[in-house]
Protein backbone atom coordinates (compact mmCIF):
# COMPACT_ATOMS: atom_id res chain seq x y z
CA UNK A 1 88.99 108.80 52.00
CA UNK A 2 85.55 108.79 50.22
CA UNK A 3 83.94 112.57 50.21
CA UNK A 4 80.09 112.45 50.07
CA UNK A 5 80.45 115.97 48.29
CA UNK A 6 82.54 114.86 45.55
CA UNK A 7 80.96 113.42 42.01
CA UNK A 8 83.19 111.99 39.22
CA UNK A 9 81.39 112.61 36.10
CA UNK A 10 82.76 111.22 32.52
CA UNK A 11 82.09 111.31 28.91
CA UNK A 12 82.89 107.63 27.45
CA UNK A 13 83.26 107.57 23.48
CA UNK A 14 84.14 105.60 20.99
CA UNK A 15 87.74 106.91 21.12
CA UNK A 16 88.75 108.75 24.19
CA UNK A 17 87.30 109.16 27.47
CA UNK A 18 86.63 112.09 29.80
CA UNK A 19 87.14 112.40 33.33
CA UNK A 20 86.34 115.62 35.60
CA UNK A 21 85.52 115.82 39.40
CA UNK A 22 83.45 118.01 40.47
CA UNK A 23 82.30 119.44 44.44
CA UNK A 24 78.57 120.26 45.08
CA UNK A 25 79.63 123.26 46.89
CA UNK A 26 81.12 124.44 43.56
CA UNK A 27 78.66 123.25 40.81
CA UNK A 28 78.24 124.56 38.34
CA UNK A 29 81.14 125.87 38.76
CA UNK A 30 84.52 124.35 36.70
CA UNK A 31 85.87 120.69 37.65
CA UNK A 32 88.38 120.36 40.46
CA UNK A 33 90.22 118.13 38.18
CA UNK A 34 89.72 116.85 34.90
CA UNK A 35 91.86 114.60 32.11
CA UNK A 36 91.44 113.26 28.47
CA UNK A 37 92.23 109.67 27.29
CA UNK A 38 92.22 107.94 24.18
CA UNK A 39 90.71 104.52 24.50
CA UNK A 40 92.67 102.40 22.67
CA UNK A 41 96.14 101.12 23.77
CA UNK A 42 94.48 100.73 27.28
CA UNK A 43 92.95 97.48 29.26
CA UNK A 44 89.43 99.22 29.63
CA UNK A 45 87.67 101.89 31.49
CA UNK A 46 88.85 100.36 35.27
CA UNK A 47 92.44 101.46 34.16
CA UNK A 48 91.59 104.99 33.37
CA UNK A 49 89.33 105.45 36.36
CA UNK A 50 92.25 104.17 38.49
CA UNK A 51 95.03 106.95 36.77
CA UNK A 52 92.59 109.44 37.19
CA UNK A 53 91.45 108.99 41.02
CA UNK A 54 94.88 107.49 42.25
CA UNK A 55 96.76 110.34 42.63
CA UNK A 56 93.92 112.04 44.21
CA UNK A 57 93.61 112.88 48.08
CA UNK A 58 90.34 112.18 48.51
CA UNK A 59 87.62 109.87 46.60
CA UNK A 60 84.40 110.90 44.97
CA UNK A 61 81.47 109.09 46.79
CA UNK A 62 79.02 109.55 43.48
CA UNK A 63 79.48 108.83 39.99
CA UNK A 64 77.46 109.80 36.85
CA UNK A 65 79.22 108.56 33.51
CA UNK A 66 77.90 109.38 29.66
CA UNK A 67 78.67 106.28 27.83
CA UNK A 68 78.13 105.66 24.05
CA UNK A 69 75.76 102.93 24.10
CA UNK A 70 72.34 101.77 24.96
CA UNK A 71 72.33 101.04 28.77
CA UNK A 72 70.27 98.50 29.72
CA UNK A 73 69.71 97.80 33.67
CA UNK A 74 72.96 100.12 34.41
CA UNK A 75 75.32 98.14 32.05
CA UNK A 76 76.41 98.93 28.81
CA UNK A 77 78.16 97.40 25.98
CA UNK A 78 79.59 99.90 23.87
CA UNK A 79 78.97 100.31 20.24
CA UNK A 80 82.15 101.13 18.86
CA UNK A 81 84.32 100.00 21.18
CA UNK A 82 84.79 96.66 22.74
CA UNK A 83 83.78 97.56 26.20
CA UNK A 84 81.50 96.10 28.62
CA UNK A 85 80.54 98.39 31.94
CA UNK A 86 78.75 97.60 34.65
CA UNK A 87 77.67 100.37 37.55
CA UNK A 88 77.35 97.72 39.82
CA UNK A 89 81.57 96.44 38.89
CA UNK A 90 82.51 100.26 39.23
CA UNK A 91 81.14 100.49 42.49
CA UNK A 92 82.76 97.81 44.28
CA UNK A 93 86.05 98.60 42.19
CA UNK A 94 86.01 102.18 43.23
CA UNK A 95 84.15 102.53 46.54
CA UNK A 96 81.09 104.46 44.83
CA UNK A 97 77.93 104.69 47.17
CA UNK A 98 76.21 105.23 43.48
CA UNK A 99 77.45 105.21 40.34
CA UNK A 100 74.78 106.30 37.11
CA UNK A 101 75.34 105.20 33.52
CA UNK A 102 73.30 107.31 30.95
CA UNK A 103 73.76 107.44 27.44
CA UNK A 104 76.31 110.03 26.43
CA UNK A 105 73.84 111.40 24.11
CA UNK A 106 71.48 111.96 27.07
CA UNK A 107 74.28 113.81 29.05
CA UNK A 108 74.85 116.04 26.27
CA UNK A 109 71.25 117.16 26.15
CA UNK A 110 71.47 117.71 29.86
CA UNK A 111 74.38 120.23 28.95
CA UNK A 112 72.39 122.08 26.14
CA UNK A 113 71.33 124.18 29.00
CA UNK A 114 74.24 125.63 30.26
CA UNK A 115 75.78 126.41 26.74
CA UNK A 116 76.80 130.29 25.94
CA UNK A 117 76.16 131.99 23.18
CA UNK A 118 80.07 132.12 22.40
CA UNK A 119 80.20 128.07 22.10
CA UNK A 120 77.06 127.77 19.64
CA UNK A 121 76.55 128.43 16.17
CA UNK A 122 73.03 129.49 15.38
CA UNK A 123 71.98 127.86 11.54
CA UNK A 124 68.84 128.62 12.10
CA UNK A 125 67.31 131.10 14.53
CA UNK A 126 63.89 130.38 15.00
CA UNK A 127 61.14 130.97 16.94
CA UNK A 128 61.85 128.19 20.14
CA UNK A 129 58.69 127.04 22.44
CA UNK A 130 59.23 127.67 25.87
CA UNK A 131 59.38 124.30 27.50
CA UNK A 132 59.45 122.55 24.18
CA UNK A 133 61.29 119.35 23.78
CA UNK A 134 64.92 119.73 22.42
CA UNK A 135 66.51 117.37 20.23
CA UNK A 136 69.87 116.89 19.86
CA UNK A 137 72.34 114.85 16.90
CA UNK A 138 75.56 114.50 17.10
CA UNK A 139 77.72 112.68 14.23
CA UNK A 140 81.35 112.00 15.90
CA UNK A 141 82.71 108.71 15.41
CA UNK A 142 79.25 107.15 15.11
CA UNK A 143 75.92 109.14 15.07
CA UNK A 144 74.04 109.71 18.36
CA UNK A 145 70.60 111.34 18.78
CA UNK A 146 68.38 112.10 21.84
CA UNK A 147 66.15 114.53 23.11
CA UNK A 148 65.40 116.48 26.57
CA UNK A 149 61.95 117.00 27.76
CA UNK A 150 60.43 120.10 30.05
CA UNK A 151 58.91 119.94 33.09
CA UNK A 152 60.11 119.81 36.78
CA UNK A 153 63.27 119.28 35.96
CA UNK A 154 64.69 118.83 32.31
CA UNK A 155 64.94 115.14 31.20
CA UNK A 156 66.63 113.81 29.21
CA UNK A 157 65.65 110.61 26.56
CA UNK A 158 68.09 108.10 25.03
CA UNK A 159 67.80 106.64 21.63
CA UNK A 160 69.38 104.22 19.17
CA UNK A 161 67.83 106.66 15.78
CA UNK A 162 71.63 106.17 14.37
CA UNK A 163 71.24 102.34 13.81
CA UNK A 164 67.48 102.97 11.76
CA UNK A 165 67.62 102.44 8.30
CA UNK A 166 69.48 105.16 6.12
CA UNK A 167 66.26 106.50 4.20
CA UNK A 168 67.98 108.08 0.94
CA UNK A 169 66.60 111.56 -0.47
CA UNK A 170 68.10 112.14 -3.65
CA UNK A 171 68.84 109.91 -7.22
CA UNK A 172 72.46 110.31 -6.07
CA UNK A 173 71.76 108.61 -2.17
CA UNK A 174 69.72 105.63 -3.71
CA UNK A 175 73.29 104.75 -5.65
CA UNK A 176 74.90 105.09 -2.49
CA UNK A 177 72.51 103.09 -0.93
CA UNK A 178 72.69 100.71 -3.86
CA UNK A 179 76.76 100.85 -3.26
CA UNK A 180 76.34 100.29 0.44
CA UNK A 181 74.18 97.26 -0.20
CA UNK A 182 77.06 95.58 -1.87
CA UNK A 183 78.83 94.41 1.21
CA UNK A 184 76.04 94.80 3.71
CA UNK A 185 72.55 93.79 4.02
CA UNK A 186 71.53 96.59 6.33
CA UNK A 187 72.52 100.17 5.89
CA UNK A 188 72.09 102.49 8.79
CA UNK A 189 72.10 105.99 9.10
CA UNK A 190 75.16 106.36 11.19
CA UNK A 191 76.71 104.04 8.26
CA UNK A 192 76.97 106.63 6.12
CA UNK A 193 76.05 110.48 8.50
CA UNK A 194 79.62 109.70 11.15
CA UNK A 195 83.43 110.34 11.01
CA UNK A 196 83.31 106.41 10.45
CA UNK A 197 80.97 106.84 7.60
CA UNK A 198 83.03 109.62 5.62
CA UNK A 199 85.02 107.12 4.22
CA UNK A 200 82.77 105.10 3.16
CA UNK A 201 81.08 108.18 1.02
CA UNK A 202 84.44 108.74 -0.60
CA UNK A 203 84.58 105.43 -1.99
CA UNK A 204 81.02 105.37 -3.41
CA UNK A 205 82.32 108.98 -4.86
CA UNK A 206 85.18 107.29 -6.23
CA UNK A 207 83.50 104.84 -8.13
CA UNK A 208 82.76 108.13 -10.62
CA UNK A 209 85.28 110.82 -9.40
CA UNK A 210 89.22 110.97 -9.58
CA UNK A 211 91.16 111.27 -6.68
CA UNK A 212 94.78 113.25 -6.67
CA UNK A 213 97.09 111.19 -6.54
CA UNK A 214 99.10 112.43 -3.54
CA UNK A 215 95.75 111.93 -1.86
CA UNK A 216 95.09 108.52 -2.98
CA UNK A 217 98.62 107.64 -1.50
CA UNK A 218 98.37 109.13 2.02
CA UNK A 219 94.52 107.46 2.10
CA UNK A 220 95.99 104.03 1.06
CA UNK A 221 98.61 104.22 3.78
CA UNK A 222 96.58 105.41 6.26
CA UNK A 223 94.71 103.34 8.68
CA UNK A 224 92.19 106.65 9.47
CA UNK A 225 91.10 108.20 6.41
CA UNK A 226 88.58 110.45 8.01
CA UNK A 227 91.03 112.99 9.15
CA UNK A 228 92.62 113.12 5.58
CA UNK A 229 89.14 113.64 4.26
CA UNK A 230 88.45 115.99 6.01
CA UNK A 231 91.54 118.20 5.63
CA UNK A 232 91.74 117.69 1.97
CA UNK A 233 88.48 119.11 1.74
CA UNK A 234 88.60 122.23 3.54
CA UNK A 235 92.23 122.82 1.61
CA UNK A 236 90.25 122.39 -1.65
CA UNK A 237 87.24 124.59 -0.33
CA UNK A 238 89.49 126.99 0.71
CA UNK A 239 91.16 127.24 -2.86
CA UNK A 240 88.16 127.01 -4.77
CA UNK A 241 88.21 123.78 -5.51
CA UNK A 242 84.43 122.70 -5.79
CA UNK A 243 84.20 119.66 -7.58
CA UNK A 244 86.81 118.47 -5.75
CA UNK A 245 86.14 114.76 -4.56
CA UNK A 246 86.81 115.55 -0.83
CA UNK A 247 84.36 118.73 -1.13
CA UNK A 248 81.85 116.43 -2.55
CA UNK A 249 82.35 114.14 0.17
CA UNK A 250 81.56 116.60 2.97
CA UNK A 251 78.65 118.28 0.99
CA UNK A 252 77.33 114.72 0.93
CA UNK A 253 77.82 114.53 4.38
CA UNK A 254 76.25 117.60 5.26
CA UNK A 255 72.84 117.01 2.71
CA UNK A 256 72.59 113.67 5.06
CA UNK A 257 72.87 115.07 7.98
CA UNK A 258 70.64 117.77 7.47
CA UNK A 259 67.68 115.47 6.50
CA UNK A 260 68.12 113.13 9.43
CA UNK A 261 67.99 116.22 11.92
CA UNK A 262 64.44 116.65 10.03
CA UNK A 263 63.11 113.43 10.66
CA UNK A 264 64.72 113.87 14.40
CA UNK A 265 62.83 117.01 14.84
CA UNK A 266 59.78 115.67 13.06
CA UNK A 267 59.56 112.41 15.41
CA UNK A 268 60.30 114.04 18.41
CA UNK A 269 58.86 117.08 17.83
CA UNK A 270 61.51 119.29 18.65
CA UNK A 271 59.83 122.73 19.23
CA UNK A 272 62.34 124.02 21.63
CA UNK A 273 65.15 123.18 19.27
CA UNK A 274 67.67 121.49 17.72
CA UNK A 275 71.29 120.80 18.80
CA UNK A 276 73.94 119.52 16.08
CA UNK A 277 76.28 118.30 18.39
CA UNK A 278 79.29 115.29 17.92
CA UNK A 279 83.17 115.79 17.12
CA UNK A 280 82.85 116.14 13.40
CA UNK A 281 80.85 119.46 13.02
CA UNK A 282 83.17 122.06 14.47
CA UNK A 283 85.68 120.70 12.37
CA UNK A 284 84.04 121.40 8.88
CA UNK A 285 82.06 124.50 9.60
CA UNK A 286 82.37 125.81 6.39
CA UNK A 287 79.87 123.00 5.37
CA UNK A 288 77.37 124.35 7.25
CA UNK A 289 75.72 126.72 4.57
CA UNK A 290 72.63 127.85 6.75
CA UNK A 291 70.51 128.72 3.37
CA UNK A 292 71.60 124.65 1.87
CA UNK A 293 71.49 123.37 5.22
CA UNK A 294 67.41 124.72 5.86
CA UNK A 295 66.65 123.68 2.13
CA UNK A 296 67.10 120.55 2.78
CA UNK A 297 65.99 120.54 6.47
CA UNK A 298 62.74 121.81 5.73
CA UNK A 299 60.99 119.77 3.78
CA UNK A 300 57.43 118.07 2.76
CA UNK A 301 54.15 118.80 4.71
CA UNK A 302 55.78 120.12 7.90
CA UNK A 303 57.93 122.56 5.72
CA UNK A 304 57.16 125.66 7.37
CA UNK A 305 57.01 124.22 11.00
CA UNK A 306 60.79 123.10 10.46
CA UNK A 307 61.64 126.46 9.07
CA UNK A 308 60.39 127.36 13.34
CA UNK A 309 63.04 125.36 14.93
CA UNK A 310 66.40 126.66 16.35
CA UNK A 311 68.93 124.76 15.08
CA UNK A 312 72.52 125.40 16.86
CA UNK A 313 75.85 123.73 16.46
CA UNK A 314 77.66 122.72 19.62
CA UNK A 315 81.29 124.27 19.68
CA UNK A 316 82.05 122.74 23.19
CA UNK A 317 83.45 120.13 23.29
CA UNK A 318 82.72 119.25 26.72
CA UNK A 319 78.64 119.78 26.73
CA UNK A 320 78.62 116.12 27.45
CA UNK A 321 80.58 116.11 30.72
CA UNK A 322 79.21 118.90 31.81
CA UNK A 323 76.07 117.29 31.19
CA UNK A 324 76.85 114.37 33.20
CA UNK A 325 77.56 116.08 36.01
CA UNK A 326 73.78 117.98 35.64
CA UNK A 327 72.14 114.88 35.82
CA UNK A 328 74.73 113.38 39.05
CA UNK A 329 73.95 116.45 41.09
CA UNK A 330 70.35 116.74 40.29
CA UNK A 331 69.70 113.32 40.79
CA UNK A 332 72.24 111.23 42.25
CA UNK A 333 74.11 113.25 44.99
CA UNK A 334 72.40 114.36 47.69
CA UNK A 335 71.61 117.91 48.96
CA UNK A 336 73.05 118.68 51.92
């Protein structure tokens, strides 16, 4: 049986995928039901939807689904994932009167609102503009940016800003860039500022750095590296181990990252703040020096107007379902 009051909301990534149904009557309250997915292994999107709803008594009548991609007239093809989805498919597979695709960076600026203190951590504190447009970044497996503008009713703005061209900073980034070029003949940002970019940072560190060799082995056996990036460096932080070539790797990171949330905030103007947001950051919080972090942030003529903006790292995971569900019930569903 199809409920009008039900919405199925859903954070699509480039690895797993989120489902969570939610009741108007209880919004924004906690999902009825909700379940966690990894993409691959799977025939596509249809056969999660299907496990998810199937064992359910009654059907959601609305959907609203955060997909990493551009969507372009409510169909998206994904970006680091082989999928093509259609609202239009989903709603004659699954009996939806409407079913929304938004970018999943979009939905996660729609859920920058409803965050807690407890699941942010401030970098910089700032001085926020009421009603100022937020900007949010989020490096998981690839890099996603958007922003949310005031008025009405918050909105929220896609963008591709991951695929521009990586714009290097320092000596040290033009050889990466120089490295990248190598096999490429277009470097974006995401390229080298995502858990699918780590790796490639390590190599153009290796070219100049040793690597341990029990490291070296479990990376050349492994078919993931980021995750053994990642934990080597936070063991070698942890032990003092600065110049280790994991540490370096991160810092790298980090120095990227922290100059493409400038030129975020510069281009969208950003005065209500900035949200780091993405898989990758809560896992290597040490990295996030606020003092090396802001000198690199603010920078040029805008220096001091940077040093203004909020900047907050997202420790919830699901902002972007949560966000999803925002935009469904404010837009989508209607009120009784």
């Amino acid at each position: 049986m199809i409920n009008p009051s039900l919405l199925l909301a859903a954070d699509i990534g480039g690895t797993k995928t989120t489902l969570a149904l939610y009741h108007r009557a209880q919004w924004p309250g906690p999902p009825l039901a909700e379940q966690t997915m990894a993409n691959h292994g799977t025939a596509g999107l249809e056969q999660l939807i299907a496990q998810f709803l199937d064992p359910l008594a009654e059907r959601p009548a609305y959907g609203c689904f955060g997909v990493a991609g551009p969507v372009r007239n409510q169909e998206v093809e994904m970006t680091n994932l082989s999928w093509r989805i259609s609202a239009a498919a989903l709603e004659q597979r699954f009996g939806f009167q409407q079913l929304h695709l938004l970018n999943d960076l979009m939905a996660t600026a729609m859920g920058t609102s409803s965050l807690q203190a407890d699941e942010l951590v401030t970098i910089n504190p700032g001085s926020p503009v009421a009603g100022g447009t937020v900007a949010v970044l989020a490096p998981g497996t690839g890099l996603g940016e958007a922003f949310l503008t005031q008025g009405a009713q918050p909105t929220p703005h896609p963008s591709e800003g991951g695929h521009a061209s990586f714009a290097p900073r320092t000596r040290e980034q033009i050889e990466l860039l120089c490295f990248m070029l190598q096999s490429r003949d277009h470097v974006s940002v995401e390229q080298v500022c995502s858990g699918s970019g780590l790796p490639q940072l390590f190599a153009f560190l290796r070219t100049t750095m040793g690597v341990p060799p029990a490291l070296a082995e479990a990376l050349a056996a492994s078919r993931d590296q980021t995750p053994l990036i990642v934990a080597s460096a936070l063991k070698a932080l942890q032990e003092g181990e600065q110049e280790h070539i994991a540490v370096r790797t991160l810092e790298l990171f980090t120095a990227i990252l922290a100059d493409e949330a400038a030129n975020l905030a510069l281009k969208t103007l950003s005065l209500g703040g900035l949200f780091l947001g993405g898989g990758l950051p809560p896992r290597i919080l040490p990295f996030f020096e606020s003092c090396r972090f802001m000198s690199i942030f603010a920078r040029g003529v805008y220096r001091d107007w940077l040093r203004t903006i909020p900047i907050q790292l997202i420790l919830n995971p699901k902002t972007a379902i949560a966000g999803a569900a925002a935009y469904g019930f404010s837009r989508i569903v209607p009120t009784p």
